[in-house]
N, C-alpha and C. Protein backbone atom coordinates (compact mmCIF):
# COMPACT_ATOMS: atom_id res chain seq x y z
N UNK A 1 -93.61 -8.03 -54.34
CA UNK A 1 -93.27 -8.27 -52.96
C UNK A 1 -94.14 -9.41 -52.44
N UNK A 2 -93.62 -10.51 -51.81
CA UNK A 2 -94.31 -11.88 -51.51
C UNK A 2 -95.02 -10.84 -49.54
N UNK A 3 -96.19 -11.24 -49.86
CA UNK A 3 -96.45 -10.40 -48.88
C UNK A 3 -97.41 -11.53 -47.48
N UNK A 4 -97.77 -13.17 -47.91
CA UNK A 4 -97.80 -14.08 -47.43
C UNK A 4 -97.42 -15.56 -48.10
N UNK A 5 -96.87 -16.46 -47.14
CA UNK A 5 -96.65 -17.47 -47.60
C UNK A 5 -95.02 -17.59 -47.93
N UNK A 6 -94.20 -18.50 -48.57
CA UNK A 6 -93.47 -19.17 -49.25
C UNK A 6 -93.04 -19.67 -50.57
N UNK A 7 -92.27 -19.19 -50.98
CA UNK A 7 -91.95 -19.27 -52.76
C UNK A 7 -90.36 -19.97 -53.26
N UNK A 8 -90.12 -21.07 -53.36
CA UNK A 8 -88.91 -21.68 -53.86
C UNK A 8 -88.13 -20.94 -55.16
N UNK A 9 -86.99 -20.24 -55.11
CA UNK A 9 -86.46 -19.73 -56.13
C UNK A 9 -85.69 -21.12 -56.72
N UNK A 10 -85.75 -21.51 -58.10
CA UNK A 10 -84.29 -22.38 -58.60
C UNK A 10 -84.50 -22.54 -59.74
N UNK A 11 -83.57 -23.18 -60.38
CA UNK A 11 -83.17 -22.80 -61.87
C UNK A 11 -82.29 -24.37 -62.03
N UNK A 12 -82.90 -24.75 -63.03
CA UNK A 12 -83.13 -26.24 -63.34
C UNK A 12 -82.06 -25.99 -64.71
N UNK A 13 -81.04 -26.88 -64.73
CA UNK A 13 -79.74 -27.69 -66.01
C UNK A 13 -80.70 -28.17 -66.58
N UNK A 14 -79.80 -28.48 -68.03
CA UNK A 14 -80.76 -28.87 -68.90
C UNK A 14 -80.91 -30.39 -68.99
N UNK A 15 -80.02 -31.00 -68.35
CA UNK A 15 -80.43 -32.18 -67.74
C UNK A 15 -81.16 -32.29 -66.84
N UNK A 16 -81.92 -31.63 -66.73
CA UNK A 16 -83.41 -31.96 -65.41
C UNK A 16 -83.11 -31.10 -63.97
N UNK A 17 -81.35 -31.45 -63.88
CA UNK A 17 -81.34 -31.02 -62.39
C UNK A 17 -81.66 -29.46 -61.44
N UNK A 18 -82.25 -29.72 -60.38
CA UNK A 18 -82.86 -28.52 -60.25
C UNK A 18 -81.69 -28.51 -58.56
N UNK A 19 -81.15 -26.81 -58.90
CA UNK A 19 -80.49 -26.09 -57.37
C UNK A 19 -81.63 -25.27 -57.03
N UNK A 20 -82.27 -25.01 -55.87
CA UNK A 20 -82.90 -24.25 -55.22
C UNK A 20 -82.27 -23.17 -54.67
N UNK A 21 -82.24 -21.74 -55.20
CA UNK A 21 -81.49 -20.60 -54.90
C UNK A 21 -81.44 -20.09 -53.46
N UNK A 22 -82.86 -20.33 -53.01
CA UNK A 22 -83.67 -19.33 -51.69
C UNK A 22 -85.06 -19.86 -51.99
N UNK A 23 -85.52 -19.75 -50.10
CA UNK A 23 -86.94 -20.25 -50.53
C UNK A 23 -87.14 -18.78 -49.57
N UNK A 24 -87.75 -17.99 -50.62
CA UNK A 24 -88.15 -16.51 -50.03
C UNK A 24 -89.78 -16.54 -49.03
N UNK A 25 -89.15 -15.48 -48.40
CA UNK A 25 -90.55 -15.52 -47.51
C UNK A 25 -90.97 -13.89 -47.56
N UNK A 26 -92.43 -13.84 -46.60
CA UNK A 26 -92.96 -12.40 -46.42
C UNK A 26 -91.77 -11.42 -46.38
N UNK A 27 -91.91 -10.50 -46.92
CA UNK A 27 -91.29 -9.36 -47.13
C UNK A 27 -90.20 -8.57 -48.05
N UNK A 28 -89.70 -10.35 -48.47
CA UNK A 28 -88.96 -10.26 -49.81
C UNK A 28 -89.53 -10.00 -51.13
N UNK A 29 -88.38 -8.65 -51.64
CA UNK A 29 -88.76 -8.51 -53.04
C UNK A 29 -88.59 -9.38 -54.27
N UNK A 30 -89.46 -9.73 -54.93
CA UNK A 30 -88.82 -11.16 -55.61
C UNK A 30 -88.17 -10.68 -56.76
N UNK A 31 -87.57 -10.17 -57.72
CA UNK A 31 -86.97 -9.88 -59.00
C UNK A 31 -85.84 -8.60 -58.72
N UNK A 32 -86.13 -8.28 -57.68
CA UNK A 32 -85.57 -6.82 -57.02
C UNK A 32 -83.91 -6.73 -58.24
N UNK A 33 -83.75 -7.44 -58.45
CA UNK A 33 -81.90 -7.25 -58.83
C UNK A 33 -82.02 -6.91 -60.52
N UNK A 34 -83.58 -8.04 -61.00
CA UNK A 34 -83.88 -8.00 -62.29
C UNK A 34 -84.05 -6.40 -63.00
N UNK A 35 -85.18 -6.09 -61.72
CA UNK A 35 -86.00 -5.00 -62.36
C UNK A 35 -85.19 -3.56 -62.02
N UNK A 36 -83.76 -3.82 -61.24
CA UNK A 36 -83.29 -2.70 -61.56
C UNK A 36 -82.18 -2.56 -62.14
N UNK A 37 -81.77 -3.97 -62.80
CA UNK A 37 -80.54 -3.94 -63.58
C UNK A 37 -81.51 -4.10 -65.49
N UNK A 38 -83.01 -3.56 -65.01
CA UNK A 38 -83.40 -4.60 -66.78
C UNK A 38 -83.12 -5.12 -66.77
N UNK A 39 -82.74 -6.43 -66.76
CA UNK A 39 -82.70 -7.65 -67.18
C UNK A 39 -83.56 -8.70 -66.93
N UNK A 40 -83.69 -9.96 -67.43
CA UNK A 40 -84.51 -10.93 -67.03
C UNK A 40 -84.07 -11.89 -65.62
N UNK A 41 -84.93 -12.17 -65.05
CA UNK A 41 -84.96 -13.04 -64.23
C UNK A 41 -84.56 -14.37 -64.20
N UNK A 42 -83.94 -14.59 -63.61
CA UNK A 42 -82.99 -15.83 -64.28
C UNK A 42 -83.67 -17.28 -63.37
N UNK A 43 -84.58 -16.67 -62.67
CA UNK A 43 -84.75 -18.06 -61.54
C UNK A 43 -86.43 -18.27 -62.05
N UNK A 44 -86.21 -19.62 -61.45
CA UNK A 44 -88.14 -19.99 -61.87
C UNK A 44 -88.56 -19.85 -60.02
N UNK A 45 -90.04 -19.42 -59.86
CA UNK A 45 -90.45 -19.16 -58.89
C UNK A 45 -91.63 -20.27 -58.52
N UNK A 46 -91.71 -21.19 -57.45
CA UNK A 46 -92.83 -21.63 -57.35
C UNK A 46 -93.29 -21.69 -56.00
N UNK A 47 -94.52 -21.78 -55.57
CA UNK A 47 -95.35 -21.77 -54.15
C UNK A 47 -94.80 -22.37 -53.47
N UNK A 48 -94.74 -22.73 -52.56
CA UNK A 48 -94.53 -23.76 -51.62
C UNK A 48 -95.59 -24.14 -50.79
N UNK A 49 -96.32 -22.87 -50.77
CA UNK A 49 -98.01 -22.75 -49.55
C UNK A 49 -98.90 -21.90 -50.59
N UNK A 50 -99.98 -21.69 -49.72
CA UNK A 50 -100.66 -20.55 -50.73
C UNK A 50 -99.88 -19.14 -50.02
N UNK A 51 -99.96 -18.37 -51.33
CA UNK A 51 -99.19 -16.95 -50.97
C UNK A 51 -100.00 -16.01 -52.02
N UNK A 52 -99.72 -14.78 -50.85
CA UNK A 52 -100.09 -13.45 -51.47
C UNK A 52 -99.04 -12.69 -51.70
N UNK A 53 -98.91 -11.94 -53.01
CA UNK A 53 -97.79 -11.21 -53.64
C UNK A 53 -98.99 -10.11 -54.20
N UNK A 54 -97.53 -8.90 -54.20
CA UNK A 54 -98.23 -7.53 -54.55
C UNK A 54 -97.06 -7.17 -55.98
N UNK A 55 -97.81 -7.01 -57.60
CA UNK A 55 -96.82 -6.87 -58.24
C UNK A 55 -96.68 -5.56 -58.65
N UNK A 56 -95.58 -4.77 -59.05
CA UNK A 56 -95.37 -3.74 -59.21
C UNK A 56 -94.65 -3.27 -60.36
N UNK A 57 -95.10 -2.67 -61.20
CA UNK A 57 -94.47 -2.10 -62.40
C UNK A 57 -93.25 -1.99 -62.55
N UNK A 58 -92.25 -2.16 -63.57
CA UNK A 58 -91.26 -1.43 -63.18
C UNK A 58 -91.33 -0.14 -63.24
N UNK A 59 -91.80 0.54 -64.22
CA UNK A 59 -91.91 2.12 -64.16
C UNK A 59 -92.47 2.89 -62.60
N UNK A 60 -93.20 2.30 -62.34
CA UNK A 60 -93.89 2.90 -61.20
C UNK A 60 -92.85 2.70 -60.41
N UNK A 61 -92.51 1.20 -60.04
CA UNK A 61 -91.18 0.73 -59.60
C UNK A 61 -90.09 2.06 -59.46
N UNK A 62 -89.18 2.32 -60.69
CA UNK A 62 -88.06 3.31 -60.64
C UNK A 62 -88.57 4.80 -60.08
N UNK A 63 -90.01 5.45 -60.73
CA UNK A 63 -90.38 6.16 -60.25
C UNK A 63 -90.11 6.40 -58.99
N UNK A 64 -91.10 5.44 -58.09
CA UNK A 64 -91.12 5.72 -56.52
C UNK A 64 -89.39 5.65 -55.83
N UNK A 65 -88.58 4.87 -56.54
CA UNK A 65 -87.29 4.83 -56.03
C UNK A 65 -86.90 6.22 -56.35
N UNK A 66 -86.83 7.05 -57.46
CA UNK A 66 -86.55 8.13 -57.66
C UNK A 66 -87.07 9.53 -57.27
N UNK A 67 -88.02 9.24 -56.52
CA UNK A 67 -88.74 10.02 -55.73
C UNK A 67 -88.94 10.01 -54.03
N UNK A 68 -88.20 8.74 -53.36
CA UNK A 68 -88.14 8.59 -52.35
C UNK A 68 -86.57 7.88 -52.27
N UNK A 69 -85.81 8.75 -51.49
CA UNK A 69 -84.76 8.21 -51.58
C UNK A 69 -84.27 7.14 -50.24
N UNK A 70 -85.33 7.40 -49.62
CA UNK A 70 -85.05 6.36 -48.54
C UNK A 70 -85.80 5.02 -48.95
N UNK A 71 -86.38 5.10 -50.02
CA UNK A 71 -86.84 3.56 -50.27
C UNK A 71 -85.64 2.82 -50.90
N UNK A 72 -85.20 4.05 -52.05
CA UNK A 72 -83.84 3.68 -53.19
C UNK A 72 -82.51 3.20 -51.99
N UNK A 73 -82.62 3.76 -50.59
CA UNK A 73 -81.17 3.02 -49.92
C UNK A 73 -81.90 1.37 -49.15
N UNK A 74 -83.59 1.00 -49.14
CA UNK A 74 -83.72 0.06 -48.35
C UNK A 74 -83.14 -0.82 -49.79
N UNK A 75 -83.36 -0.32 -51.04
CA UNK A 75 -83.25 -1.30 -52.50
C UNK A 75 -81.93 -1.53 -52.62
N UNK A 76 -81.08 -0.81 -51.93
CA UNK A 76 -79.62 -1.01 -51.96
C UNK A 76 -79.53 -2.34 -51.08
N UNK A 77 -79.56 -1.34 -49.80
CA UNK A 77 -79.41 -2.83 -49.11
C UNK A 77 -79.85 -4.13 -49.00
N UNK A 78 -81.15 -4.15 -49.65
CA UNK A 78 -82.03 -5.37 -50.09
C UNK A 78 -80.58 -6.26 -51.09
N UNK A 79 -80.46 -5.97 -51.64
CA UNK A 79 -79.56 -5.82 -53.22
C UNK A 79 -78.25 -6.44 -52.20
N UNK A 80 -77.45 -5.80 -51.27
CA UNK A 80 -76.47 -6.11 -50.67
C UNK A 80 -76.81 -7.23 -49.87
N UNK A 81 -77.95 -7.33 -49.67
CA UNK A 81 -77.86 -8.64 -48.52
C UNK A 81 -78.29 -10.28 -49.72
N UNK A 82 -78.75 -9.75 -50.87
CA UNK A 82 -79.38 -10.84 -51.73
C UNK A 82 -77.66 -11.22 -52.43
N UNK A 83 -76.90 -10.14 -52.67
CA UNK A 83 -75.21 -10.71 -53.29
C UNK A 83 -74.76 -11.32 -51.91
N UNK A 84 -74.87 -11.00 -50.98
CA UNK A 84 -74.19 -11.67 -49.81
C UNK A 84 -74.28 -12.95 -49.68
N UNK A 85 -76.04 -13.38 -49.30
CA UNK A 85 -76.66 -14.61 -49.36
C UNK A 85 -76.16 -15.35 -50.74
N UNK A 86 -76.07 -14.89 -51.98
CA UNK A 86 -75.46 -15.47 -53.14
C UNK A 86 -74.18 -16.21 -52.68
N UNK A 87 -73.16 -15.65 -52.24
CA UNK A 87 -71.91 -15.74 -52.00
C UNK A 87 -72.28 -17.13 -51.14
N UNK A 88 -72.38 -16.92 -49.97
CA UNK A 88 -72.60 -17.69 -48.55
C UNK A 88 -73.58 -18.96 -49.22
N UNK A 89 -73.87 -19.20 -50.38
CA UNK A 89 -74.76 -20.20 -51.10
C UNK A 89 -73.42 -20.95 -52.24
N UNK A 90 -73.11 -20.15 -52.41
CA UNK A 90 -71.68 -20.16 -53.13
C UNK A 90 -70.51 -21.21 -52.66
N UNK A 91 -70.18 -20.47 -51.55
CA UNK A 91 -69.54 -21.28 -50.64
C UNK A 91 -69.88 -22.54 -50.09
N UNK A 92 -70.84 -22.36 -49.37
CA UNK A 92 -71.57 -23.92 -48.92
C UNK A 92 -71.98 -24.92 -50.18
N UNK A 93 -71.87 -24.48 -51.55
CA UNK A 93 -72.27 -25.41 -52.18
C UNK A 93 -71.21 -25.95 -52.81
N UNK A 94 -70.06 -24.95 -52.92
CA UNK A 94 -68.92 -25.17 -53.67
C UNK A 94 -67.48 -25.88 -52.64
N UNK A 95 -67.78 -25.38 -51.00
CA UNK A 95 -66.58 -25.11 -50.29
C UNK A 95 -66.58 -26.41 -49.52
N UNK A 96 -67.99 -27.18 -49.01
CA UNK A 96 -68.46 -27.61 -47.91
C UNK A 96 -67.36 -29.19 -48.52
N UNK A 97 -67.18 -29.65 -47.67
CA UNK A 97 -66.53 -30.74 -47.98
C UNK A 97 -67.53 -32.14 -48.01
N UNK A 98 -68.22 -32.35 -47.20
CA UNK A 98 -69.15 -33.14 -46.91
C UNK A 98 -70.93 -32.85 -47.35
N UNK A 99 -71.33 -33.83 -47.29
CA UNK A 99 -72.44 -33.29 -47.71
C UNK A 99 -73.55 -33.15 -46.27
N UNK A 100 -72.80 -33.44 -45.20
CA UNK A 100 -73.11 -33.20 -43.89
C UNK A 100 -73.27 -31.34 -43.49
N UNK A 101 -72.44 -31.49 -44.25
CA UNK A 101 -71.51 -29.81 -43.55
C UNK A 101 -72.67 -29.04 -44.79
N UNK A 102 -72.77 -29.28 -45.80
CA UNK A 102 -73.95 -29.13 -46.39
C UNK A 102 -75.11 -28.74 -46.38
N UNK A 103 -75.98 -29.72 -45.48
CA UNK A 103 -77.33 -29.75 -45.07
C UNK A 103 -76.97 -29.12 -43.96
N UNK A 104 -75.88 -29.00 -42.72
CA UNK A 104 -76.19 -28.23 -41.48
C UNK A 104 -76.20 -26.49 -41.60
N UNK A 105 -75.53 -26.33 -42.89
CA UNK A 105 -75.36 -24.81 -43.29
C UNK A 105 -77.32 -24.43 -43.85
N UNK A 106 -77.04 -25.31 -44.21
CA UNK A 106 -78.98 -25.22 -44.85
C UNK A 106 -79.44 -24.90 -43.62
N UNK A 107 -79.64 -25.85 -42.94
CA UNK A 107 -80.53 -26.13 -41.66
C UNK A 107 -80.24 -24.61 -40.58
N UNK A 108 -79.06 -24.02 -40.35
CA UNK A 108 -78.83 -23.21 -39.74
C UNK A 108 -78.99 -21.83 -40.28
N UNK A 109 -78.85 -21.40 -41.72
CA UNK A 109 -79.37 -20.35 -42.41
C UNK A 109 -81.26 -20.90 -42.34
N UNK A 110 -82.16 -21.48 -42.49
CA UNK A 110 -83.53 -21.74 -41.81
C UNK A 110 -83.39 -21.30 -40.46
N UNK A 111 -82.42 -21.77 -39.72
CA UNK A 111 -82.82 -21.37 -38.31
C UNK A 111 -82.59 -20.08 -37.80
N UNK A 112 -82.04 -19.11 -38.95
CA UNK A 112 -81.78 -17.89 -38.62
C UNK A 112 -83.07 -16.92 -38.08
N UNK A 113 -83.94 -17.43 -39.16
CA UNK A 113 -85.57 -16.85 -39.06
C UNK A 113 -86.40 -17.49 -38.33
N UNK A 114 -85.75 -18.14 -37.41
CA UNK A 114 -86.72 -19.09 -36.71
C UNK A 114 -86.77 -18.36 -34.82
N UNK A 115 -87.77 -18.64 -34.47
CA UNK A 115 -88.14 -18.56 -32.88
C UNK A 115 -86.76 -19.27 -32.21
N UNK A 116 -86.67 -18.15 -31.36
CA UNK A 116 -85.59 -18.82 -30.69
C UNK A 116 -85.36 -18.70 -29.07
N UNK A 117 -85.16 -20.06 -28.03
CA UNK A 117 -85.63 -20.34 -27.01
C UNK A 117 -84.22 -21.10 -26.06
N UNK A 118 -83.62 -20.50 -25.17
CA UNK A 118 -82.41 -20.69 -24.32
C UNK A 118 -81.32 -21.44 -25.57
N UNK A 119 -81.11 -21.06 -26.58
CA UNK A 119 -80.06 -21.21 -27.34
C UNK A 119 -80.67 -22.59 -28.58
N UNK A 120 -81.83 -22.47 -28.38
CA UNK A 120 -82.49 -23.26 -29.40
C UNK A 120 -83.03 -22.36 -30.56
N UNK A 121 -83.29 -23.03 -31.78
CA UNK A 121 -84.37 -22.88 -32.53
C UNK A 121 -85.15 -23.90 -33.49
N UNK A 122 -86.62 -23.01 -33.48
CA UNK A 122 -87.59 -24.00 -34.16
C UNK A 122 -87.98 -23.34 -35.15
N UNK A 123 -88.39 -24.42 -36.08
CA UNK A 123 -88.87 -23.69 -37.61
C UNK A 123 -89.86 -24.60 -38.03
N UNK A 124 -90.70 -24.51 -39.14
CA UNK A 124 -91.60 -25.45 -39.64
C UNK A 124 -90.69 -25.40 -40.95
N UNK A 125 -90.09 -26.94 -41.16
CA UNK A 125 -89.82 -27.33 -42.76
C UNK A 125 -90.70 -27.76 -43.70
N UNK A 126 -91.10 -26.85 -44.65
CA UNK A 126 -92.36 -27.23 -45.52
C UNK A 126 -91.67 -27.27 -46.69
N UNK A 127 -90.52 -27.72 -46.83
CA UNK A 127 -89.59 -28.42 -48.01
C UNK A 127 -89.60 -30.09 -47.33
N UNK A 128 -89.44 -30.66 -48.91
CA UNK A 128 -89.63 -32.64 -48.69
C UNK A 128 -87.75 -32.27 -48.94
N UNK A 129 -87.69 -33.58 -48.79
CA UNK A 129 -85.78 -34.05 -48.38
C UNK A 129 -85.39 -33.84 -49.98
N UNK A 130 -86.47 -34.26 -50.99
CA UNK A 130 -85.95 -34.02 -52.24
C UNK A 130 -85.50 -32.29 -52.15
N UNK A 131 -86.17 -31.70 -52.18
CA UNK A 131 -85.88 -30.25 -52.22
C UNK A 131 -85.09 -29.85 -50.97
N UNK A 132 -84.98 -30.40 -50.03
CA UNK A 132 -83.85 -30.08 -48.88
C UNK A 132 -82.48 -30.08 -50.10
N UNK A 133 -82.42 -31.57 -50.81
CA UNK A 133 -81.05 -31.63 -51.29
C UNK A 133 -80.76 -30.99 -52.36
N UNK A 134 -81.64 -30.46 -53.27
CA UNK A 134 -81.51 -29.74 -54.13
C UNK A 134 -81.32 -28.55 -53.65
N UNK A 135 -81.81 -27.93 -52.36
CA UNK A 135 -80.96 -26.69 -51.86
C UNK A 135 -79.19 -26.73 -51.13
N UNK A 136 -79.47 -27.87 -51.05
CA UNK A 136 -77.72 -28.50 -50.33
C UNK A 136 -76.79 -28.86 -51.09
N UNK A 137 -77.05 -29.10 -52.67
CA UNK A 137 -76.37 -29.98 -53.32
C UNK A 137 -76.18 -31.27 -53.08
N UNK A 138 -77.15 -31.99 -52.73
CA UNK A 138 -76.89 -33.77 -52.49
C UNK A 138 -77.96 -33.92 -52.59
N UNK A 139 -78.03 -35.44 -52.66
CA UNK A 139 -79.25 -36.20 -53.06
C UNK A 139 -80.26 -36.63 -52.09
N UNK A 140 -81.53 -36.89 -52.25
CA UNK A 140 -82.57 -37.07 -51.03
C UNK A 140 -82.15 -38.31 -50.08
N UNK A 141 -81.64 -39.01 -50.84
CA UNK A 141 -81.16 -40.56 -49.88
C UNK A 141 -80.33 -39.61 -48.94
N UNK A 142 -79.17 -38.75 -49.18
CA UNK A 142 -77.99 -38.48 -48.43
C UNK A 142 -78.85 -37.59 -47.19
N UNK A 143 -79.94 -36.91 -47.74
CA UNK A 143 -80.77 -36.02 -46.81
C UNK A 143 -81.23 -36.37 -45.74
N UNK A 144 -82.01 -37.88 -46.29
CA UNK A 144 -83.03 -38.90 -44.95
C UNK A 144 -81.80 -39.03 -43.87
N UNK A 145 -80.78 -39.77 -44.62
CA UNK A 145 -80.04 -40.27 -43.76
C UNK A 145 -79.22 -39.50 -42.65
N UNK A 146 -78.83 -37.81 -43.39
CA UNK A 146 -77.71 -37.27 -42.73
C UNK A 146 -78.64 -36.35 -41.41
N UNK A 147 -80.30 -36.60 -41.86
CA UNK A 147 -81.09 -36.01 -40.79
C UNK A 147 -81.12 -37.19 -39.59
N UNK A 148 -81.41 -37.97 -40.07
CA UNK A 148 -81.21 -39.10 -38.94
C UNK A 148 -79.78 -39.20 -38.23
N UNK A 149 -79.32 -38.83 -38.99
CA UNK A 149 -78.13 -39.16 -38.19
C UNK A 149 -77.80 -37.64 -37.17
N UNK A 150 -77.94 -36.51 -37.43
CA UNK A 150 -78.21 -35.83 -36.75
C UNK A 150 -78.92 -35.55 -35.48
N UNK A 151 -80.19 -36.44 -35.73
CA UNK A 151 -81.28 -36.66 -34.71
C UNK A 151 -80.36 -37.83 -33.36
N UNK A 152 -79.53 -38.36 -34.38
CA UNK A 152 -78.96 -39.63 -33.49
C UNK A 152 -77.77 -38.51 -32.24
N UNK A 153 -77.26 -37.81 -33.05
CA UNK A 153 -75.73 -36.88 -31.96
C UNK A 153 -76.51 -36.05 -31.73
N UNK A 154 -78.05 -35.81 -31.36
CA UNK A 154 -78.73 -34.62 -30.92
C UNK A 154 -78.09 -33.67 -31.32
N UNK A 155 -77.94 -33.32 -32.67
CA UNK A 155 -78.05 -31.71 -32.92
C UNK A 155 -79.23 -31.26 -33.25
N UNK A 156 -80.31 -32.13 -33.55
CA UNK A 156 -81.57 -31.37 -33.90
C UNK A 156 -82.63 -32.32 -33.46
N UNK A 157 -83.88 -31.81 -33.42
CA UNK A 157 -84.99 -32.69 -33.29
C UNK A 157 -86.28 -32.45 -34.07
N UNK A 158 -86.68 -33.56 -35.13
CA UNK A 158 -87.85 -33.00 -35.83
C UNK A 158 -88.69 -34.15 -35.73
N UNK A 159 -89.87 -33.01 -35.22
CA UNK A 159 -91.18 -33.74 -34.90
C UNK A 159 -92.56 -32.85 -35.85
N UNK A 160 -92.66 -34.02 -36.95
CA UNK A 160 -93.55 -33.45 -38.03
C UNK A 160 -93.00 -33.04 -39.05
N UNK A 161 -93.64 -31.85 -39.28
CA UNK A 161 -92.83 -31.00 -40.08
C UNK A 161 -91.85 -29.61 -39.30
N UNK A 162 -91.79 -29.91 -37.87
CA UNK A 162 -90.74 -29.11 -37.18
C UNK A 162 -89.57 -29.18 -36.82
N UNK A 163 -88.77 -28.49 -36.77
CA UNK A 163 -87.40 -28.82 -36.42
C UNK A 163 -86.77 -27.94 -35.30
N UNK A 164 -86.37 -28.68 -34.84
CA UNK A 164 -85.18 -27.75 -33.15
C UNK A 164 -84.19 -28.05 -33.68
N UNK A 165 -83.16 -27.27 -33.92
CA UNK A 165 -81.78 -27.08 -33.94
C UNK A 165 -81.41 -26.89 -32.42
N UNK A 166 -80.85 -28.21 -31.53
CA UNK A 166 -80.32 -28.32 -30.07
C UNK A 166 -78.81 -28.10 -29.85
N UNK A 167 -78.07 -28.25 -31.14
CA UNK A 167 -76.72 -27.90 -31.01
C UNK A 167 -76.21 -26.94 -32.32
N UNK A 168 -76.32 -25.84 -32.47
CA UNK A 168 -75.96 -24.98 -33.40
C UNK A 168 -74.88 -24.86 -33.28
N UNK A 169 -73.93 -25.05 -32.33
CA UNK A 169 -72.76 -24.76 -32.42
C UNK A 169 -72.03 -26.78 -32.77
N UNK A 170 -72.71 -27.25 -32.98
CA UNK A 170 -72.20 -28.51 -33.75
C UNK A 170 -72.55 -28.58 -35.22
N UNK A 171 -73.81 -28.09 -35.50
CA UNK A 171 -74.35 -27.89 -37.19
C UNK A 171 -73.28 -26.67 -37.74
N UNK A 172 -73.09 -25.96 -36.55
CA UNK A 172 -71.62 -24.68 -37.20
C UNK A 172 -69.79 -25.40 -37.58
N UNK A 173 -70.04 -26.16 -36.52
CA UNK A 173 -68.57 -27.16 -36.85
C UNK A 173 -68.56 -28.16 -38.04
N UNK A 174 -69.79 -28.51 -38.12
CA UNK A 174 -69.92 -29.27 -39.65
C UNK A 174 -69.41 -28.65 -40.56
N UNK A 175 -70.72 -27.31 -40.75
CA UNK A 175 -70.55 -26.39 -42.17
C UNK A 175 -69.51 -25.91 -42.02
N UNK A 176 -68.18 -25.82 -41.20
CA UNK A 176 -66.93 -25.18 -41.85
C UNK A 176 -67.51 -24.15 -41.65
């Protein structure tokens, strides 16, 4: 369980290229699907910040699920919301027509977990544009640019490493 900090899930072709699955945060279980189907983990995990993680056996793991059954339904639903997010990653990477509609589905799944203020939200992006596009499917040039250009029709505003999403319901008309 990532219990501080930030961790990039993705899984790199054997031509180099790397998709970024999820960049998990506090409270997420990281292998959760692995360690109860046995199987291996199919994603590579790396920091993004410094982070604290708590690791847990699997045995001890199934144990406590089998002994507390209200943990075994939060592991369900953990489980249901990680195939969901799969899907909805699925789609935007496979469905999005543009690579606009792309990055605003990115930008607006970030802004889900973000502070939110008379129909705004803010987040700190501690991903570079390379790894923005490797979570979007497009390339860092398409990233610089399609943020700027965003900044230009005020749907968002980033100052630093922060970002305001000012028109969510225009980053929603993008992503389809």
């Amino acid at each position: 369980m990532l219990c501080t900090g930030q961790i990039k899930l993705f899984c790199t072709s054997k031509a180099g290229k790397r998709v970024i699955l999820k960049v998990a945060q506090p409270g997420d279980v990281l292998g959760l699907s692995a360690m109860i189907a046995g199987a291996r983990h199919e994603a590579t995990a790396e920091a993004i910040e410094s982070v604290q993680f708590k690791r847990v056996r699997k045995a001890e793991f199934n144990e406590f699920l089998h002994e507390h059954i209200e943990a075994s339904l939060h592991a369900s639903h953990a489980l249901s919301l990680e195939s969901n997010r799969a899907l909805i990653n699925i789609r935007r990477l496979a469905v999005s027509a543009s690579a606009a509609g792309k990055l605003a589905a990115v930008l607006l799944n970030w802004g889900c977990g973000a502070s939110h203020r008379e129909g705004e939200s803010r987040f700190a992006m501690t991903l570079t544009h390379e790894e923005l596009a490797a979570l979007a499917g497009t390339s860092r040039e398409t990233v610089t640019r399609t943020l700027r250009r965003f900044q230009d029709e005020q749907l968002i505003q980033i100052a630093g490493y922060s970002i305001r999403i000012l028109s969510p319901r225009g980053l929603e008309e993008l992503s389809g």
